[in-house]
Protein backbone atom coordinates (compact mmCIF):
# COMPACT_ATOMS: atom_id res chain seq x y z
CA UNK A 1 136.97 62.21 100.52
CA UNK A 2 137.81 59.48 97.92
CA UNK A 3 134.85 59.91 96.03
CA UNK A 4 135.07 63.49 95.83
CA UNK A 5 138.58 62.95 94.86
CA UNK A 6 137.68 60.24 91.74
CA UNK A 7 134.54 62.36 90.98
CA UNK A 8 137.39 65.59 90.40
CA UNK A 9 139.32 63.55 88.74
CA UNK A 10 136.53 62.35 86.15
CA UNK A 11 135.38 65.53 85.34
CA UNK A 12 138.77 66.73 84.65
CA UNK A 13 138.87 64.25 82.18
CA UNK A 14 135.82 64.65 80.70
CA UNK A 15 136.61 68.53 80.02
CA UNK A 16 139.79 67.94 79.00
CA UNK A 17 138.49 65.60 76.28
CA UNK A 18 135.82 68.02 75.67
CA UNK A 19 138.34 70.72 74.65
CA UNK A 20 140.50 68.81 72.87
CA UNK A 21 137.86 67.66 70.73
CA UNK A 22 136.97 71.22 70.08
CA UNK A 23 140.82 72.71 69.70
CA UNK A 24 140.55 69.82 66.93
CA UNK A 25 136.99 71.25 65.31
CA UNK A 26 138.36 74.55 65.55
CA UNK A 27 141.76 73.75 63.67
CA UNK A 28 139.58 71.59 60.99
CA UNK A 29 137.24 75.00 60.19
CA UNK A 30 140.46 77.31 60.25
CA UNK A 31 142.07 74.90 57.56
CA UNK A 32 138.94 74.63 55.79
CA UNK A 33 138.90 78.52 55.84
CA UNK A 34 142.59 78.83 54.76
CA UNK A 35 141.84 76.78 51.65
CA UNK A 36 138.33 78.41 51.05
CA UNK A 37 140.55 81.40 50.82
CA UNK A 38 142.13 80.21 47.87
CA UNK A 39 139.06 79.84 45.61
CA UNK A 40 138.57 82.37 43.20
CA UNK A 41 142.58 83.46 43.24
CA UNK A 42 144.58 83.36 40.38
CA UNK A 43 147.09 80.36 39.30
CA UNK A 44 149.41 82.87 39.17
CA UNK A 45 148.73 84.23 42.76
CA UNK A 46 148.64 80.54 43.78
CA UNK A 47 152.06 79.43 42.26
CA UNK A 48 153.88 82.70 43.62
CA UNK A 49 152.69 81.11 47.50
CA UNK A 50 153.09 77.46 46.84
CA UNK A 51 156.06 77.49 44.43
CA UNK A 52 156.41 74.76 41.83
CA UNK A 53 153.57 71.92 41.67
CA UNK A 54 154.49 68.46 41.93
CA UNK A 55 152.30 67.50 39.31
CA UNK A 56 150.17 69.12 36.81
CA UNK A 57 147.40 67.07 34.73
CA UNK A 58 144.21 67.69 33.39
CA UNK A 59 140.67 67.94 34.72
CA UNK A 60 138.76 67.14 32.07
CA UNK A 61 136.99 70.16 31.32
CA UNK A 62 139.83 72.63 29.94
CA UNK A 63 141.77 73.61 33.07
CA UNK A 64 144.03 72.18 35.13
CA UNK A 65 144.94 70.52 38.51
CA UNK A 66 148.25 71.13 40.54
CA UNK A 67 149.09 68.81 43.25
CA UNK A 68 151.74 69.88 45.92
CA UNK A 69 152.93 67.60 48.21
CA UNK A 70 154.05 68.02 51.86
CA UNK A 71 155.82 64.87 53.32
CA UNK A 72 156.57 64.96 56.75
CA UNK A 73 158.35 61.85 58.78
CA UNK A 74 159.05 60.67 61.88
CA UNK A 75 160.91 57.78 64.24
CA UNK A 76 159.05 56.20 67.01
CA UNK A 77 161.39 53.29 68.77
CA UNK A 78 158.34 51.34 69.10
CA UNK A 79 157.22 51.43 65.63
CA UNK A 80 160.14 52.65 63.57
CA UNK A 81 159.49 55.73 60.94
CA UNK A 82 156.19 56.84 60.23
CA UNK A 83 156.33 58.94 57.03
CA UNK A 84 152.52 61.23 56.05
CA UNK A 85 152.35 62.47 52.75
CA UNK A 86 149.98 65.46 51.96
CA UNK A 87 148.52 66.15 48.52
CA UNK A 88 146.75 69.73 48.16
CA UNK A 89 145.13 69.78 44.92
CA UNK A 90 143.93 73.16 42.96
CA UNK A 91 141.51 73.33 40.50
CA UNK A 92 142.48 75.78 38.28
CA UNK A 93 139.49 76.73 35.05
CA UNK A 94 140.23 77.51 31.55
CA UNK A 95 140.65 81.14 32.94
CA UNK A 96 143.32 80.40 34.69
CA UNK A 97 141.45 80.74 38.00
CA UNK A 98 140.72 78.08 41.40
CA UNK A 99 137.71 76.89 40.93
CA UNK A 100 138.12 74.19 43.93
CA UNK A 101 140.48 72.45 46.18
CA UNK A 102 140.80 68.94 47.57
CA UNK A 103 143.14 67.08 50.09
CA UNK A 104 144.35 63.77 50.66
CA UNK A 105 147.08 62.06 53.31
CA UNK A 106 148.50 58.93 52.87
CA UNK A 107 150.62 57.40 56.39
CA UNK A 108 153.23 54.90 55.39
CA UNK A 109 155.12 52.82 58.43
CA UNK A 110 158.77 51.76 57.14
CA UNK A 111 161.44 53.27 54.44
């Protein structure tokens, strides 16, 4: 009865792993869709969702890039705050249009 028990037990696991792993795949293609949707928009369409840009420089070839940032923090007692920063960047052309998109997190522990 033990064995049966352990063996239940172990494949619960296993599933549950299983699913998380694709909940997590399945978030990663919806966000990958959600910016996808953004190529080919205009700036204009772009700044009238996102708001203001933290930064604006160039790309190098006659447009633009606008970084937004998202910073989002937390306390754990064990390991004090815990503060992610995310940077969406838009490529915007010469036209004025989103050409491509990139993102990049940062984790900080402390202040």
């Amino acid at each position: 009865m033990k064995k049966i028990l352990y063996a239940i037990m172990i494949l619960s696991l296993l599933l549950s792993c299983n699913t998380t792993r694709k909940t997590s795949i399945n978030r990663q293609q919806e966000f990958k869709q959600d910016m996808d949707s953004w190529l080919d928009s205009s700036k204009h369409d772009l700044l009238l969702t996102w708001g203001s840009p933290t930064s604006v420089s160039s790309d190098g070839n006659g447009g633009e890039i606008l970084t937004f940032e998202q910073l989002k923090r937390a306390y754990f007692p064990d390991f004090g705050y815990i503060t992610v920063v995310n940077r969406y960047m838009f490529y915007i052309n010469s036209q004025n249009i989103v050409y491509n998109w990139r993102v990049d997190q940062q984790k900080r522990q402390g202040q």
